[in-house]
N, C-alpha and C. Protein backbone atom coordinates (compact mmCIF):
# COMPACT_ATOMS: atom_id res chain seq x y z
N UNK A 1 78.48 52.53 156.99
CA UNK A 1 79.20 52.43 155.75
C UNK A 1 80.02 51.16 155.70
N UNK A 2 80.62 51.00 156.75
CA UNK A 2 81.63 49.68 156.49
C UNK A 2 81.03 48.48 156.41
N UNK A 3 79.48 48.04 157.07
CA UNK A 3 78.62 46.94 156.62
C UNK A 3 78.73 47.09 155.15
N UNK A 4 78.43 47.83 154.51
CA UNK A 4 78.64 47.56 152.82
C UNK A 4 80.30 47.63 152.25
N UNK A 5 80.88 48.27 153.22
CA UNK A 5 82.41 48.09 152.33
C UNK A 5 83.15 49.48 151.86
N UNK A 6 82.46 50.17 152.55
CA UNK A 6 82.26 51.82 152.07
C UNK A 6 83.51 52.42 153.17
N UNK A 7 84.45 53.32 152.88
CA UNK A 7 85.03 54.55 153.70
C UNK A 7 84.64 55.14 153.79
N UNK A 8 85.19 56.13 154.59
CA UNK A 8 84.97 57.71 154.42
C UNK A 8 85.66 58.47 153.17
N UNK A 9 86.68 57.59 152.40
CA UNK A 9 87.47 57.95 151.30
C UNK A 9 86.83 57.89 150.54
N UNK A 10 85.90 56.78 150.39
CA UNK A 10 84.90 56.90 148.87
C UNK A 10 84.08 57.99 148.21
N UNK A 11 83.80 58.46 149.47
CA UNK A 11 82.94 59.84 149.01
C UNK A 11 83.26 61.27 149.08
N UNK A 12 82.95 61.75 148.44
CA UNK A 12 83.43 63.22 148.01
C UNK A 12 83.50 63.90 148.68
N UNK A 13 83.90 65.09 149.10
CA UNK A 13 83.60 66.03 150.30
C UNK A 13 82.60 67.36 149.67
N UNK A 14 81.18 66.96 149.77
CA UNK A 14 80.87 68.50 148.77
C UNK A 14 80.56 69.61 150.17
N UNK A 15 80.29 70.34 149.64
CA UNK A 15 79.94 71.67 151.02
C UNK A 15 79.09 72.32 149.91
N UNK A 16 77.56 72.29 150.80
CA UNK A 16 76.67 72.95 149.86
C UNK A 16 76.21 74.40 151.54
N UNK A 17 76.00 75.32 150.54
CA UNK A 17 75.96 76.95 150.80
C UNK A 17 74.22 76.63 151.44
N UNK A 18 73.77 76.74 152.69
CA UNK A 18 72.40 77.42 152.96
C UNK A 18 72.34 78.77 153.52
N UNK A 19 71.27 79.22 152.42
CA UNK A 19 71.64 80.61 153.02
C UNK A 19 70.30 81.39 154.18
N UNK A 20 71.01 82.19 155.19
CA UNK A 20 70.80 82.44 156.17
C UNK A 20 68.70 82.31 156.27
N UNK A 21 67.99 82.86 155.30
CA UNK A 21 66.94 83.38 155.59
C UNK A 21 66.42 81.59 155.32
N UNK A 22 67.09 80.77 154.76
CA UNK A 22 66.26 79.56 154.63
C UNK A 22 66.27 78.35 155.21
N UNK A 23 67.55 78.76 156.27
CA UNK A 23 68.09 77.92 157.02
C UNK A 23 66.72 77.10 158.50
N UNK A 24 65.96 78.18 158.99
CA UNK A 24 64.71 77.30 159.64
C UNK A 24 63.79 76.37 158.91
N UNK A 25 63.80 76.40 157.88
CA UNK A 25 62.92 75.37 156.74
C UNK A 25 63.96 74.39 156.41
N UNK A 26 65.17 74.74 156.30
CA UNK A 26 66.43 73.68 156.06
C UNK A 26 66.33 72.68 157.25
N UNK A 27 66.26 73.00 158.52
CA UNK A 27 66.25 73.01 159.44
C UNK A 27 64.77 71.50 159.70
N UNK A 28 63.58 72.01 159.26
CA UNK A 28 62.48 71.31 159.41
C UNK A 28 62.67 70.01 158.26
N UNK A 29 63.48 70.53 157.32
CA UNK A 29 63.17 69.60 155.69
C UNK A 29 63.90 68.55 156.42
N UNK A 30 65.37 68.58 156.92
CA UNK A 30 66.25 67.88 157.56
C UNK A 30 65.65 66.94 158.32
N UNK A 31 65.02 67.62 159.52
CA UNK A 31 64.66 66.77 160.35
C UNK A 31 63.06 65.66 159.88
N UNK A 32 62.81 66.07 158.70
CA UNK A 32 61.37 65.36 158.29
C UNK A 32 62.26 64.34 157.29
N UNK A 33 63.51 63.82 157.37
CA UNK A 33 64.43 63.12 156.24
C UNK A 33 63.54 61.26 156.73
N UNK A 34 63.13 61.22 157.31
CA UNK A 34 62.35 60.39 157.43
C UNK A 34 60.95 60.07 157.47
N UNK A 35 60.31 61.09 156.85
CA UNK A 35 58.69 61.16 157.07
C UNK A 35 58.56 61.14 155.63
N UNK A 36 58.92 60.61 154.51
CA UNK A 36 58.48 60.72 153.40
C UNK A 36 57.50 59.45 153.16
N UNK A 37 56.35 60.08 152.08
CA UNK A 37 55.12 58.68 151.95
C UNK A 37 55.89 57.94 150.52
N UNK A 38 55.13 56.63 150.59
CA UNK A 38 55.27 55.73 149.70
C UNK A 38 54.50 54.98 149.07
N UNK A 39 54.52 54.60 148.15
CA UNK A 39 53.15 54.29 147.58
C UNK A 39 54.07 52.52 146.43
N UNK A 40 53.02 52.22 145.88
CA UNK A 40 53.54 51.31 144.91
C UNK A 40 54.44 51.75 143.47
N UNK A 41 54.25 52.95 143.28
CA UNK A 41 54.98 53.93 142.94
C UNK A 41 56.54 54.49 142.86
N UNK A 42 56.56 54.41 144.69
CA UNK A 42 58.27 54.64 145.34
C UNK A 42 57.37 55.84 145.70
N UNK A 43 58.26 56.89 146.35
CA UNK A 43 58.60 58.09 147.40
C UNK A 43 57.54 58.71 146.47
N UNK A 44 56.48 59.69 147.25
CA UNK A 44 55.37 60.05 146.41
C UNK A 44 55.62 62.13 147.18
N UNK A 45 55.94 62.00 148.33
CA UNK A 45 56.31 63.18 149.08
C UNK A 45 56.53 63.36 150.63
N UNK A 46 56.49 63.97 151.46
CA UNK A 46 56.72 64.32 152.59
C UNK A 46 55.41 64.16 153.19
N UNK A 47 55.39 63.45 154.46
CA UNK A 47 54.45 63.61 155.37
C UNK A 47 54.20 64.56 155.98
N UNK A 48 53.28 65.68 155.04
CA UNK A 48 52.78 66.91 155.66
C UNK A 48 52.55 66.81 157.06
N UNK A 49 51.37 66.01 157.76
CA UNK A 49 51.59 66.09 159.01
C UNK A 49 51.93 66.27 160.30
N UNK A 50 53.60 66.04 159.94
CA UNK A 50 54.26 66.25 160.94
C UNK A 50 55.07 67.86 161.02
N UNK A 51 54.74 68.11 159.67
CA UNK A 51 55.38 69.92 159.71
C UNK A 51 55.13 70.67 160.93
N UNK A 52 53.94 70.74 161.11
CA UNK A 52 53.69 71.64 161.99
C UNK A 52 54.18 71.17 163.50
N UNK A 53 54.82 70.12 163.67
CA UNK A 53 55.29 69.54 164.97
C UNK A 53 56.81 69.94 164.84
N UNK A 54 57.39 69.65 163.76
CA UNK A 54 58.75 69.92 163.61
C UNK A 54 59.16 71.50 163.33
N UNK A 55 57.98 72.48 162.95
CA UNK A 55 58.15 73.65 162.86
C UNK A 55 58.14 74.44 164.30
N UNK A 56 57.12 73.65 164.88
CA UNK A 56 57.39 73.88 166.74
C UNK A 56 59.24 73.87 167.39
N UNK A 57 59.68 72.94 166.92
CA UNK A 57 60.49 72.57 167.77
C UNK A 57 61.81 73.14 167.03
N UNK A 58 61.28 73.76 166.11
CA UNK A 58 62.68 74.20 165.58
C UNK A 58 62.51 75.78 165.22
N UNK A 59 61.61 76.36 166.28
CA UNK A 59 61.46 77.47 166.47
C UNK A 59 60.78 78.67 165.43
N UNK A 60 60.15 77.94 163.89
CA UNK A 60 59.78 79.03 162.86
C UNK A 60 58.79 79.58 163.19
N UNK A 61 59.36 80.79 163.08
CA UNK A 61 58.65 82.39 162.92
C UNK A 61 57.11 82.18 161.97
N UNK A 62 57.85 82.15 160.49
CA UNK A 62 56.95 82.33 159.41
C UNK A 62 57.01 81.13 158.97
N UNK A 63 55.79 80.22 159.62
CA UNK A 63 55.65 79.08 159.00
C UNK A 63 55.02 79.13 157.21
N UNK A 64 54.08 80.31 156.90
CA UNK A 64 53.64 79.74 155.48
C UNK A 64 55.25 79.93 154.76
N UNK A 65 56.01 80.89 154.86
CA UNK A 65 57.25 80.87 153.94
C UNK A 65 57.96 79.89 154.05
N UNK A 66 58.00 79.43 155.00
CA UNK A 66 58.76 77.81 155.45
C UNK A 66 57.99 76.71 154.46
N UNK A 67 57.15 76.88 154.58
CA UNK A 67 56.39 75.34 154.01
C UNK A 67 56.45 75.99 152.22
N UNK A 68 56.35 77.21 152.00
CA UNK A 68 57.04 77.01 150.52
C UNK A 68 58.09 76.76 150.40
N UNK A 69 59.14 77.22 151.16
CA UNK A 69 60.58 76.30 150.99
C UNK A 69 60.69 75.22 151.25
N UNK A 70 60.11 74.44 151.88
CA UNK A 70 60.29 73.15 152.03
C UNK A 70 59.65 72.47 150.89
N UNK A 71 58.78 73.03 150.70
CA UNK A 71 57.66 72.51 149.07
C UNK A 71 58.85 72.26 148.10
N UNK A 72 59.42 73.61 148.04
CA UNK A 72 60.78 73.72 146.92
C UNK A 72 61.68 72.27 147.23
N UNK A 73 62.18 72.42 148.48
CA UNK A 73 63.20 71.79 148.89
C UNK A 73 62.79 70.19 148.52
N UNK A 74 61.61 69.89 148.76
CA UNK A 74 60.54 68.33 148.35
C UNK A 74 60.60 68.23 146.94
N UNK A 75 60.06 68.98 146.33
CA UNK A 75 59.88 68.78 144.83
C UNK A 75 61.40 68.83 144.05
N UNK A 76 62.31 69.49 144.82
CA UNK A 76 63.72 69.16 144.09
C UNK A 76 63.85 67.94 144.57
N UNK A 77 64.05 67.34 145.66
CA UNK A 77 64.43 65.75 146.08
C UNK A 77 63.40 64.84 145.23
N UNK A 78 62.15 64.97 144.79
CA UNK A 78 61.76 63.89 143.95
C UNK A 78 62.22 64.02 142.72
N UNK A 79 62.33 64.79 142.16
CA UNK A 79 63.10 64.82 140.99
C UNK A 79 64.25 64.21 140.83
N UNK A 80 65.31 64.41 141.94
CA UNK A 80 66.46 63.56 141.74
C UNK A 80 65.55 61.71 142.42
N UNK A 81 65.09 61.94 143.11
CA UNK A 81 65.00 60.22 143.85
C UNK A 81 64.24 59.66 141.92
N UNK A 82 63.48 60.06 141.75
CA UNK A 82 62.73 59.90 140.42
C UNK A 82 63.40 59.73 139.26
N UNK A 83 64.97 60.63 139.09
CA UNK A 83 65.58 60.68 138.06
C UNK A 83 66.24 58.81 137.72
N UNK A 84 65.90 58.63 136.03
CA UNK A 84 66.34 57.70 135.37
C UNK A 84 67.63 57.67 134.84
């Protein structure tokens, strides 16, 4: 932050609620915060690929319910990265 000029004062303090049953897909979406594809476009979605490596290591049970929450959790983040 301070390379650009930024505090810790500048920004807000929000506290967002995950709740308990979605927290292992929270868990995978988090750690995939760098696997998103790109195209000429900008941010097109998540590098499926690596789900099933990061669903290993972060212990999910029920991977198909995971990967619809994370679907959810993807398709809300392009919407905002997308928003004009």
């Amino acid at each position: 932050m301070a390379a650009f000029g930024l505090t810790a004062d500048d920004y807000e303090e929000v506290i967002i609620e995950v709740w308990p049953d979605i927290w292992p897909a929270f868990l995978v979406f988090q750690s995939a915060s760098t696997q998103w594809r790109t195209g000429m476009a900008g941010v097109t979605g998540l590098d499926y690929n690596v789900l099933p490596w990061l669903m290993r290591i972060h212990d999910v049970q029920d991977e198909a319910t995971a990967l619809s929450d994370i679907r959810i959790m993807e398709r809300t983040a392009l919407k905002i990265m997308h928003k004009e």
